[in-house]
C-alpha atoms as a PDB file:
ATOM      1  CA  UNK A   1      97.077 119.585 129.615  1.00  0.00           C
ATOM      2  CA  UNK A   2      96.090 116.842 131.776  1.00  0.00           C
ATOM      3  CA  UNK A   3      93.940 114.045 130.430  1.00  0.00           C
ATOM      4  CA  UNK A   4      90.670 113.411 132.360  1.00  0.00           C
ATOM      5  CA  UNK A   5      88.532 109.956 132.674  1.00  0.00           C
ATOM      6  CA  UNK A   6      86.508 110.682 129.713  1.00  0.00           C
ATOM      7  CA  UNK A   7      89.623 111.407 128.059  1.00  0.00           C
ATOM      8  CA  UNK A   8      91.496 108.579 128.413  1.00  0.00           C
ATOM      9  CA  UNK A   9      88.218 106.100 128.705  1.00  0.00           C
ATOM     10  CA  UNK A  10      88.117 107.552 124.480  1.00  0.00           C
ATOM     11  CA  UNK A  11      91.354 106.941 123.948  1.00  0.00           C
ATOM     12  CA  UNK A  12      91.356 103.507 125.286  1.00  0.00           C
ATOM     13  CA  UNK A  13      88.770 102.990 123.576  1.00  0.00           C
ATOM     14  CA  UNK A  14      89.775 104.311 119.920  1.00  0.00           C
ATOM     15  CA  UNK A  15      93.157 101.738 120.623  1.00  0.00           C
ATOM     16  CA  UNK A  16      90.641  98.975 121.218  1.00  0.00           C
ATOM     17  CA  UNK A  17      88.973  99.748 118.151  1.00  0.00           C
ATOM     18  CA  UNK A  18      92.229 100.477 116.122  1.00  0.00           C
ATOM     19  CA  UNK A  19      93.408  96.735 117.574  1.00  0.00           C
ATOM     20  CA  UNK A  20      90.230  95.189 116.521  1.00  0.00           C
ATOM     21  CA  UNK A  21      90.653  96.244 112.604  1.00  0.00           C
ATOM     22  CA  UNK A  22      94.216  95.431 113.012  1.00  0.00           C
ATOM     23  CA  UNK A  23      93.505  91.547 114.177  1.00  0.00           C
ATOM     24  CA  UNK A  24      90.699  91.305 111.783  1.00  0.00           C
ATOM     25  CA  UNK A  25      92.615  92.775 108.398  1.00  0.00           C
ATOM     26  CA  UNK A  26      95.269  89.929 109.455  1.00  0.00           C
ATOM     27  CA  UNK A  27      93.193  87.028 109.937  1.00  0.00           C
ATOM     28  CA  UNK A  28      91.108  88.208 106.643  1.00  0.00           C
ATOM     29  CA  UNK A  29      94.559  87.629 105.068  1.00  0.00           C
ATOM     30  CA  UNK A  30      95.649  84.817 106.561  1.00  0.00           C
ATOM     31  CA  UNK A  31      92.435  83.100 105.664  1.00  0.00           C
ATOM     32  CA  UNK A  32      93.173  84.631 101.351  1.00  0.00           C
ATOM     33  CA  UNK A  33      94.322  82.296  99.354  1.00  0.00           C
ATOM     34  CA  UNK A  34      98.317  83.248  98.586  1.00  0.00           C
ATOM     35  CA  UNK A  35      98.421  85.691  95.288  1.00  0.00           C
ATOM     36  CA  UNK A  36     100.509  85.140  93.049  1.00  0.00           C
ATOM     37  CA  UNK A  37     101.733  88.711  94.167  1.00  0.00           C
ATOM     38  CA  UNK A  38     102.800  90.540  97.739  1.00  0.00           C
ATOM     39  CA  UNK A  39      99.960  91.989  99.376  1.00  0.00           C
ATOM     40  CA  UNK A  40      98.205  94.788  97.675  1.00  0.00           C
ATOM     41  CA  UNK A  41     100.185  98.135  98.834  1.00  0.00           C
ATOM     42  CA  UNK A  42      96.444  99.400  99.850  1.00  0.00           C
ATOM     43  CA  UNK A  43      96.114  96.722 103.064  1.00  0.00           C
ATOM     44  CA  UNK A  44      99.518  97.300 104.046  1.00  0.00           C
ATOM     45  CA  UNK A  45      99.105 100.999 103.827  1.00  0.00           C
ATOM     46  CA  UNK A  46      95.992 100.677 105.919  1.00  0.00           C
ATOM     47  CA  UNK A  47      97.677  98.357 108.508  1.00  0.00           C
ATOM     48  CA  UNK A  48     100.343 101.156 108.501  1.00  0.00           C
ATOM     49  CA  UNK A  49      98.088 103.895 109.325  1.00  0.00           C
ATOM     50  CA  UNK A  50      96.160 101.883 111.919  1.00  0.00           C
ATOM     51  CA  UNK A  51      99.125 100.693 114.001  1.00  0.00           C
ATOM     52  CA  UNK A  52     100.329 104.131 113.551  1.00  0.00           C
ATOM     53  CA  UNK A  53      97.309 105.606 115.164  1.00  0.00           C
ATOM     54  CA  UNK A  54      97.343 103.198 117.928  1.00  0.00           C
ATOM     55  CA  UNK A  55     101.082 104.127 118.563  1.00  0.00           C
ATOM     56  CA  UNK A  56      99.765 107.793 118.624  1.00  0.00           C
ATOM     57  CA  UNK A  57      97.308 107.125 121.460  1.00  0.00           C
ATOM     58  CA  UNK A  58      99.426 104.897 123.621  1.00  0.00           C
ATOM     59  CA  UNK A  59     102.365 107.732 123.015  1.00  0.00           C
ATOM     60  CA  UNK A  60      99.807 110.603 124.116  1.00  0.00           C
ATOM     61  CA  UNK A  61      98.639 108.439 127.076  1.00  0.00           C
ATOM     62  CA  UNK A  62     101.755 107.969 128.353  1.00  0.00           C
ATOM     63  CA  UNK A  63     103.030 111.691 128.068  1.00  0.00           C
ATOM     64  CA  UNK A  64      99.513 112.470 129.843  1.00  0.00           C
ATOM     65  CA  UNK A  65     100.753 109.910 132.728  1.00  0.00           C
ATOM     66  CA  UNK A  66     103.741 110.924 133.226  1.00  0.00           C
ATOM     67  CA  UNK A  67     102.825 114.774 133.077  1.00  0.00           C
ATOM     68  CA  UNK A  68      99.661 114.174 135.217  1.00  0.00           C
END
């Protein structure tokens, strides 16, 4: 399966997006006043999944390139 312009113009863009919560959930807790605990497990879980999904489209990009 061979990615097409659209295809990859999404994908690109749903990295740009994923990148965008990423720097934004860091700087939101970088500007929090330090807890008295670690980070709630919830943010970190949702970093997690977000870097994970970005990994995901760079990895499928990448196959695409290199099979196309």
């Amino acid at each position: 399966m061979e990615l097409d312009l659209d295809e990859s113009s999404l994908a690109i863009g749903r990295i740009e997006r994923a990148l965008s919560r990423i720097e934004k959930a860091l700087a939101d807790r970088a500007n929090r006043p330090a807890p008295a605990t670690a980070a709630p497990a919830a943010d970190a879980s949702a970093l997690k999944a977000e870097v994970a999904a970005v990994i995901g489209e760079l990895d499928r990009l990448i196959a695409e390139a290199k099979n196309g």
